[in-house]
Every structure is written in C-alpha cells, then in structure tokens.
PDB file of N, CA and C in Angstrom:
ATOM      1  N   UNK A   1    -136.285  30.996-107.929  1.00  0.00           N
ATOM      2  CA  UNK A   1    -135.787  29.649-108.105  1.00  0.00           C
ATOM      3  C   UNK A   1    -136.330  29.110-109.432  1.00  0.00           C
ATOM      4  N   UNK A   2    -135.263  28.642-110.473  1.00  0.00           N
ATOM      5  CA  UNK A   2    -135.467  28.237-111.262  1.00  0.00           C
ATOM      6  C   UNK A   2    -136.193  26.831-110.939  1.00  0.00           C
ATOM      7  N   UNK A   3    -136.673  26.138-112.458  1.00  0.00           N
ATOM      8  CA  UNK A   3    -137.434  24.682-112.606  1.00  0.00           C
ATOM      9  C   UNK A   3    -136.427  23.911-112.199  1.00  0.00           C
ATOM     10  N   UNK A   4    -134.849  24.096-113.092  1.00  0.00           N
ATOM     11  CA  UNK A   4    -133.847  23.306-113.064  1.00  0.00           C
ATOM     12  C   UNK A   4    -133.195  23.102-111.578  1.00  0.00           C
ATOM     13  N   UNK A   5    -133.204  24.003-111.293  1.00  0.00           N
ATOM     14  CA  UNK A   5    -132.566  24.366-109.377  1.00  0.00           C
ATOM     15  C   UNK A   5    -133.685  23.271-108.941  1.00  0.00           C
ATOM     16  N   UNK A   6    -134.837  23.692-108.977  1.00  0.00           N
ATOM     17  CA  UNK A   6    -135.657  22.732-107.986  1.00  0.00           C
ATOM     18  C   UNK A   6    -135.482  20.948-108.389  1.00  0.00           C
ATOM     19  N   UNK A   7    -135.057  20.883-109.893  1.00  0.00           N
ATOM     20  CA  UNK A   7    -134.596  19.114-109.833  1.00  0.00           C
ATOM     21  C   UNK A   7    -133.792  19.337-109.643  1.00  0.00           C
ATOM     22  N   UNK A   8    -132.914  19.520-109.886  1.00  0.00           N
ATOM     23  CA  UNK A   8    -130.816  19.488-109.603  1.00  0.00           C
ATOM     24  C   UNK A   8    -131.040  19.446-107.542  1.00  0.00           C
ATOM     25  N   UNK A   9    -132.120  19.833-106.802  1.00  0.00           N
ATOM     26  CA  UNK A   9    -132.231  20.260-105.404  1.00  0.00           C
ATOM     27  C   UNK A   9    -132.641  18.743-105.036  1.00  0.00           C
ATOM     28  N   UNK A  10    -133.639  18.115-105.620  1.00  0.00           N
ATOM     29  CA  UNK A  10    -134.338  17.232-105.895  1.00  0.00           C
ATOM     30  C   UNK A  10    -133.812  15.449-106.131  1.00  0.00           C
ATOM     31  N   UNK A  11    -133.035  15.931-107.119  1.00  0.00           N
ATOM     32  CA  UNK A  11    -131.821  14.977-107.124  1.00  0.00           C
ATOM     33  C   UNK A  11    -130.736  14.246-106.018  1.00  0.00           C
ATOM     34  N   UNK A  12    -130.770  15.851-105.579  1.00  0.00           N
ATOM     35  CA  UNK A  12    -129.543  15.572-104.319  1.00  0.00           C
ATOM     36  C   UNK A  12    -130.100  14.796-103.527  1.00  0.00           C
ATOM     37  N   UNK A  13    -131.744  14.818-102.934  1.00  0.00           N
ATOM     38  CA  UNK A  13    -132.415  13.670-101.650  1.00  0.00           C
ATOM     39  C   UNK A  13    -132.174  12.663-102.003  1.00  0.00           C
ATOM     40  N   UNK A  14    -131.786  12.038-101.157  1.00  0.00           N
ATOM     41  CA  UNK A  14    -132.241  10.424-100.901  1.00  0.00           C
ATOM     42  C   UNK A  14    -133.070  10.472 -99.398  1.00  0.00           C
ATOM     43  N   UNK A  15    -133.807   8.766 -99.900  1.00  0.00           N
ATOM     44  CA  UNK A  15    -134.547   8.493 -98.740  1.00  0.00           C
ATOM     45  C   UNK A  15    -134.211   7.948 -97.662  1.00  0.00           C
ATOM     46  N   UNK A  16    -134.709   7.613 -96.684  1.00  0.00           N
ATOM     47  CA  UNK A  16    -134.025   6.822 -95.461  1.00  0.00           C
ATOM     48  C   UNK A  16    -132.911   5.959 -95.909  1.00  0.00           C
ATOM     49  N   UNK A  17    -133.701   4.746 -96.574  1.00  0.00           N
ATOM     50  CA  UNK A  17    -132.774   3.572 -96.930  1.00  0.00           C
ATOM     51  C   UNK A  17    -131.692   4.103 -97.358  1.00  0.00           C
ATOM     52  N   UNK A  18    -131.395   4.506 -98.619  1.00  0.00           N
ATOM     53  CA  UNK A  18    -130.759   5.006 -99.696  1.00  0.00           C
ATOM     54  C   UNK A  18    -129.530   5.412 -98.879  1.00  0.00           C
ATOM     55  N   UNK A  19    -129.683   7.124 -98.099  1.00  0.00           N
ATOM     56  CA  UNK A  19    -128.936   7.096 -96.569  1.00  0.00           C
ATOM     57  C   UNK A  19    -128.559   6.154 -95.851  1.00  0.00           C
ATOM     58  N   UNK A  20    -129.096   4.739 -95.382  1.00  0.00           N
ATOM     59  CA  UNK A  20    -128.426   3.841 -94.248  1.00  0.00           C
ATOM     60  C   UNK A  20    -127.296   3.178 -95.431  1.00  0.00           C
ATOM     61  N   UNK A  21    -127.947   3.415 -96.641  1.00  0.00           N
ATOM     62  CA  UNK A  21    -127.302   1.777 -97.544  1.00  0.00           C
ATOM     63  C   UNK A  21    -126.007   3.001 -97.821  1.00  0.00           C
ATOM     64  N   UNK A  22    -125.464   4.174 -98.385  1.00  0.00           N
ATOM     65  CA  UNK A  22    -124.838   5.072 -98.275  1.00  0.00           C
ATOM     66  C   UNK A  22    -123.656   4.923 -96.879  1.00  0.00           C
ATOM     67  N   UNK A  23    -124.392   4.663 -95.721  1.00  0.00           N
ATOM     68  CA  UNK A  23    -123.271   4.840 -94.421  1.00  0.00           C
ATOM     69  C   UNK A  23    -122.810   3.171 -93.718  1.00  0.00           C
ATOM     70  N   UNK A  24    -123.491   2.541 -94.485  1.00  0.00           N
ATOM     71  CA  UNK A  24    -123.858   1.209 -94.481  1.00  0.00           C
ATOM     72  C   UNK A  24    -124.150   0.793 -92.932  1.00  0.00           C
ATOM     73  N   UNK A  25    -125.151   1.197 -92.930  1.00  0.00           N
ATOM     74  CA  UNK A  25    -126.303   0.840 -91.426  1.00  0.00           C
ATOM     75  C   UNK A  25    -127.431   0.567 -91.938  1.00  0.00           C
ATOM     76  N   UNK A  26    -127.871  -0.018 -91.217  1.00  0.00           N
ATOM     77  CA  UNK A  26    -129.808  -0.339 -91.106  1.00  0.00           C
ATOM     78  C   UNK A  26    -130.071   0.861 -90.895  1.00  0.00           C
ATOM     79  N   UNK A  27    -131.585   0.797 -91.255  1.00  0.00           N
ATOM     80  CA  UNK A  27    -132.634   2.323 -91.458  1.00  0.00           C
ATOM     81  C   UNK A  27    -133.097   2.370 -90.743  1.00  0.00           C
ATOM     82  N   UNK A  28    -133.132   1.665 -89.362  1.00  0.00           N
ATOM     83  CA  UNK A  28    -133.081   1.508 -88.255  1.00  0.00           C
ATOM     84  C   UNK A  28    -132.560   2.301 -87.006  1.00  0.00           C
ATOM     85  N   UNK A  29    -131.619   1.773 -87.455  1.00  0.00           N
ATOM     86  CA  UNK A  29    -129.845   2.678 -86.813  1.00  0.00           C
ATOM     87  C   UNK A  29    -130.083   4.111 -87.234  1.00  0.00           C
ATOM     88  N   UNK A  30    -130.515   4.211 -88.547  1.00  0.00           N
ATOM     89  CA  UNK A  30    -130.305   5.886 -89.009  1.00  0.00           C
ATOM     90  C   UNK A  30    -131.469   6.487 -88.220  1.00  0.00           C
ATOM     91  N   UNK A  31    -132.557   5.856 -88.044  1.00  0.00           N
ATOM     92  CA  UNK A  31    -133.945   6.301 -87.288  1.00  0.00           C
ATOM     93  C   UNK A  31    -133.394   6.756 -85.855  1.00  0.00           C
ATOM     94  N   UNK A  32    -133.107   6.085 -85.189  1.00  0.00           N
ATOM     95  CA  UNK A  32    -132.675   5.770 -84.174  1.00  0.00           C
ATOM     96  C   UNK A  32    -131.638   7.183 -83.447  1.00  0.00           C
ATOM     97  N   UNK A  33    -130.782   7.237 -84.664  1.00  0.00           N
ATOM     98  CA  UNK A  33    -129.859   8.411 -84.447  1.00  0.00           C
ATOM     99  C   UNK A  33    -130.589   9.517 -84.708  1.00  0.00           C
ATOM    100  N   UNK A  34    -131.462   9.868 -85.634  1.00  0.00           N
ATOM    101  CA  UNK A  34    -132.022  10.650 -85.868  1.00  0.00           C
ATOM    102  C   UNK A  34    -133.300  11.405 -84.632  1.00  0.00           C
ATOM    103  N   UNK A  35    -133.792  10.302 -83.963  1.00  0.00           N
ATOM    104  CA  UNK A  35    -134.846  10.268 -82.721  1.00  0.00           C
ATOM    105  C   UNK A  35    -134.261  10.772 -81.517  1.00  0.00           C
ATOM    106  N   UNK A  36    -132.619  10.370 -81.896  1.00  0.00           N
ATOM    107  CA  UNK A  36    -131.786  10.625 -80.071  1.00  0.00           C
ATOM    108  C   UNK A  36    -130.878  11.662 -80.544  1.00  0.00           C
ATOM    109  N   UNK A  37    -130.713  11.946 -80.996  1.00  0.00           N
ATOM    110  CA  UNK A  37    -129.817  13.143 -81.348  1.00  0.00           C
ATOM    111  C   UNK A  37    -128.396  12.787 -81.638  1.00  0.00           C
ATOM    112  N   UNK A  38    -128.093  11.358 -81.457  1.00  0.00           N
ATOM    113  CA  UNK A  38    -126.753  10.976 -81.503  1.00  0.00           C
ATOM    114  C   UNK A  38    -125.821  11.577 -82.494  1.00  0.00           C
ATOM    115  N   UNK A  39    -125.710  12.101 -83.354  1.00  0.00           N
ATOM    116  CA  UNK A  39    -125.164  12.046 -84.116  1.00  0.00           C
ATOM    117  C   UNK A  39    -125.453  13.722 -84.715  1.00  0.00           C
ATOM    118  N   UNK A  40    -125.083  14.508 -84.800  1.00  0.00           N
ATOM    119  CA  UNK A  40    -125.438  15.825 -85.488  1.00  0.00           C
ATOM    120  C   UNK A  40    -125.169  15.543 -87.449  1.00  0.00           C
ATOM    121  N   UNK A  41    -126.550  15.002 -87.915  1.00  0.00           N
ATOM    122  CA  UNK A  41    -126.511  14.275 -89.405  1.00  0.00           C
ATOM    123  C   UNK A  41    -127.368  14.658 -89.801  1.00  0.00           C
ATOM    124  N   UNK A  42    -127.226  15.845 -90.664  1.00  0.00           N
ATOM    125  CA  UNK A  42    -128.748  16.967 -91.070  1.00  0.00           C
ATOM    126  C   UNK A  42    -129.554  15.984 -91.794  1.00  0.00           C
ATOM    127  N   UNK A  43    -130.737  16.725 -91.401  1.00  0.00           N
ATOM    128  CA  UNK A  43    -131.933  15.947 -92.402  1.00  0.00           C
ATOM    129  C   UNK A  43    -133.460  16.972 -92.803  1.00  0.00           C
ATOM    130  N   UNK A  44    -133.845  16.572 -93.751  1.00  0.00           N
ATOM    131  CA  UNK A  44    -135.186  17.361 -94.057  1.00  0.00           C
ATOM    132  C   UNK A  44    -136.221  16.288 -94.101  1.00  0.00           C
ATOM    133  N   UNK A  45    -137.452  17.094 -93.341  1.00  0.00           N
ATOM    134  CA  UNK A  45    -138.736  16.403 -92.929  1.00  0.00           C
ATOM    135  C   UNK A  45    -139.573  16.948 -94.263  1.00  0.00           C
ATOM    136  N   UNK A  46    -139.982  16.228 -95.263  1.00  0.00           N
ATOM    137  CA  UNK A  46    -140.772  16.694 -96.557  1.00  0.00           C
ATOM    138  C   UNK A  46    -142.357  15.672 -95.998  1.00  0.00           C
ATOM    139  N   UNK A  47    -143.448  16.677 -95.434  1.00  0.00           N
ATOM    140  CA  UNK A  47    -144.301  15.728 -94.689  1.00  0.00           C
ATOM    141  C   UNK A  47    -144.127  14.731 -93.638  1.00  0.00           C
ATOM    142  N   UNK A  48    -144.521  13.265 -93.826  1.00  0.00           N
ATOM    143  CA  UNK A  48    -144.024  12.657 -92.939  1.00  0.00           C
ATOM    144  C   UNK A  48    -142.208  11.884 -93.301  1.00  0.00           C
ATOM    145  N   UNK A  49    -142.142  12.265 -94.514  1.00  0.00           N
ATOM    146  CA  UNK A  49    -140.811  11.839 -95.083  1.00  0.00           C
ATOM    147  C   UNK A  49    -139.699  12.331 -95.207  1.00  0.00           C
ATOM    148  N   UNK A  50    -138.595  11.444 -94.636  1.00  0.00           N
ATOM    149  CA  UNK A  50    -136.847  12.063 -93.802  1.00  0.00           C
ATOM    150  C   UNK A  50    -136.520  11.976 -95.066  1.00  0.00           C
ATOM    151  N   UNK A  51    -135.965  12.827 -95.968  1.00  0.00           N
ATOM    152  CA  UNK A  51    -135.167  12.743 -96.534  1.00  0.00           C
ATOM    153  C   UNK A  51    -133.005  13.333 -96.072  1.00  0.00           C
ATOM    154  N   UNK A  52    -132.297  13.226 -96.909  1.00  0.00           N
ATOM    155  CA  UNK A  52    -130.924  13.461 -96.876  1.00  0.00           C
ATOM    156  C   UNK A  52    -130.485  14.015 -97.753  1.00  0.00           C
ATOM    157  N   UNK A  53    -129.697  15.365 -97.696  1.00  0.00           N
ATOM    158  CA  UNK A  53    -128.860  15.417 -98.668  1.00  0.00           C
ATOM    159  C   UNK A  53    -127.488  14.772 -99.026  1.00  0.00           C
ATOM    160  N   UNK A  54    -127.179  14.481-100.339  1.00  0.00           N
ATOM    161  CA  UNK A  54    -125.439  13.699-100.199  1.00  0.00           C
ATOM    162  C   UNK A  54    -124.902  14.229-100.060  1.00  0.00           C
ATOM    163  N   UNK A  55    -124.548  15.382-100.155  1.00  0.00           N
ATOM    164  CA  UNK A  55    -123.445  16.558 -99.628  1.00  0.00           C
ATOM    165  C   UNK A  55    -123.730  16.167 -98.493  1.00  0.00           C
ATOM    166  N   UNK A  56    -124.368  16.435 -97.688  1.00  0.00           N
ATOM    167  CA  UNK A  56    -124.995  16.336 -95.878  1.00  0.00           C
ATOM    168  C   UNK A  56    -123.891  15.158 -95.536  1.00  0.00           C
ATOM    169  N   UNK A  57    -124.466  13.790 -96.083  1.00  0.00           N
ATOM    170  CA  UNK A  57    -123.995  12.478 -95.549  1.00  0.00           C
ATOM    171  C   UNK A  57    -122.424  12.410 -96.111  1.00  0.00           C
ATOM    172  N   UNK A  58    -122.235  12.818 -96.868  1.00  0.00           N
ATOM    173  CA  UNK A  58    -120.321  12.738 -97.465  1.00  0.00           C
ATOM    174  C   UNK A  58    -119.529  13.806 -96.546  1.00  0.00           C
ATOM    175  N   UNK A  59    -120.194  14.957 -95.941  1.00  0.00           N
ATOM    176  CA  UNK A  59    -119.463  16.072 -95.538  1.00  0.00           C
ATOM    177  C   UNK A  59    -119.483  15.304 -94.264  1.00  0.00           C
ATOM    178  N   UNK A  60    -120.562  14.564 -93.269  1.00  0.00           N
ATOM    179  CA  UNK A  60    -120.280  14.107 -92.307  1.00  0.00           C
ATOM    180  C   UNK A  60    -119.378  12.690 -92.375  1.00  0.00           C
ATOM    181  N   UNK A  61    -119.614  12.066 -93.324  1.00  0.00           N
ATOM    182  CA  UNK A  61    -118.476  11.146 -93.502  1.00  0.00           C
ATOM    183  C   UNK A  61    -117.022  11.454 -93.243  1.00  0.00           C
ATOM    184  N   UNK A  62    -117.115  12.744 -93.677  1.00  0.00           N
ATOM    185  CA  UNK A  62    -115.187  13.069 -94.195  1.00  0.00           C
ATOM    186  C   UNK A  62    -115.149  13.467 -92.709  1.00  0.00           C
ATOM    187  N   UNK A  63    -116.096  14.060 -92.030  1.00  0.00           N
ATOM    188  CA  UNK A  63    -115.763  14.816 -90.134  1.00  0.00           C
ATOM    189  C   UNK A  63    -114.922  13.621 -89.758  1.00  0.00           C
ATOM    190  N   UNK A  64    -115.843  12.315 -89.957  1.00  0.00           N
ATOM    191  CA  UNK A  64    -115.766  11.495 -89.080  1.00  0.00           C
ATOM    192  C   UNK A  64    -114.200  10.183 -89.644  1.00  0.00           C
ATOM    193  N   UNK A  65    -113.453  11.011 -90.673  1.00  0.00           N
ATOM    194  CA  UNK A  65    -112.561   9.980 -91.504  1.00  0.00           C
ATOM    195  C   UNK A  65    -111.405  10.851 -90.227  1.00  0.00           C
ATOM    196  N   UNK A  66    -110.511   9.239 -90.114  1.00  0.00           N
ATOM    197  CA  UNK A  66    -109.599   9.561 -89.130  1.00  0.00           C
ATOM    198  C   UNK A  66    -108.413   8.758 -89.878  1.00  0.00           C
ATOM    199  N   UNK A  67    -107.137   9.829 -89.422  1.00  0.00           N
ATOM    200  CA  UNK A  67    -105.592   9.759 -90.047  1.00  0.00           C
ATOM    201  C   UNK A  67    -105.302   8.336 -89.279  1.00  0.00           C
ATOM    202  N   UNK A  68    -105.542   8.563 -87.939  1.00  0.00           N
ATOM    203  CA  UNK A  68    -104.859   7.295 -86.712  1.00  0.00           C
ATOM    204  C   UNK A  68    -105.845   6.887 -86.439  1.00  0.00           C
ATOM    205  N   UNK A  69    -105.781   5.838 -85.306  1.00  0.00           N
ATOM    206  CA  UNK A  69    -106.680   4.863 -84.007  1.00  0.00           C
ATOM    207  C   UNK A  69    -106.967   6.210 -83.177  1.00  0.00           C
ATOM    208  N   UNK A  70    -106.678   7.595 -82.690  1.00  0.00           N
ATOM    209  CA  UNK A  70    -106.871   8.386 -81.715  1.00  0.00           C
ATOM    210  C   UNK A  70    -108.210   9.207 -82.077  1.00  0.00           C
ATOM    211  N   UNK A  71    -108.773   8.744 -81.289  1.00  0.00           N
ATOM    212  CA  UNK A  71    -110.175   9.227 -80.719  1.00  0.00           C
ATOM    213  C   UNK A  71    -110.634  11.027 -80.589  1.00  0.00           C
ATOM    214  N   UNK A  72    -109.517  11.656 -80.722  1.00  0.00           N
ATOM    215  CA  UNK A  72    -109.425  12.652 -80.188  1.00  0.00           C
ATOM    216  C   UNK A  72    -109.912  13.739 -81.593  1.00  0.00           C
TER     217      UNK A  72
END
C-alpha cells in the first residue's frame, strides 16, 4: 500500500456527524441504528471512533431510492 492509497483511503472517512448531516439525521439516530442493527450501513471502528465510508453511505442511499410509493 502506497502513501497516496492510504490518504485517497483516508479522505473517503467521514465522522459520525459528517454521516448523519450526509443522510440528514441526528448522530443520534445514526448511533442508534448502528447499536440495533437497524439498518445494514457499513461502518469502521478506528479505536473508539465510527467512522463511514461515502461510497458506503451513497451505495446505501441509491438501495434505498424508490421509482413508486411501493414498499416492496
């Protein structure tokens, strides 16, 4: 692994907030989902700190983008 790979890798995290303000929820809400499993919304534990990748949070965005009102 290159120097550059590890910032360009580096870049991609955001922190909690950064993530809620991104899906536009409280960091709260993102805790929350993250504690109960609600939600299958990858994350990396760096110590005691959650970080996100944006690929992660945009790829689950697009799961969750719907054509109609149907639930299905």
């Amino acid at each position: 692994m290159t120097i550059q790979t590890i910032i360009d890798n580096t870049r991609e995290l955001v922190d909690e907030k950064e993530a809620a303000r991104i899906l536009d929820i409280s960091p709260g809400t993102l805790a929350v989902w993250r504690s109960t499993g609600r939600y299958n919304l990858r994350f990396l534990k760096v110590g005691r700190n959650v970080r996100y990748r944006r690929a992660d949070l945009e790829a689950w965005l697009e799961k969750r983008t719907r054509e109609t009102g149907a639930t299905a």
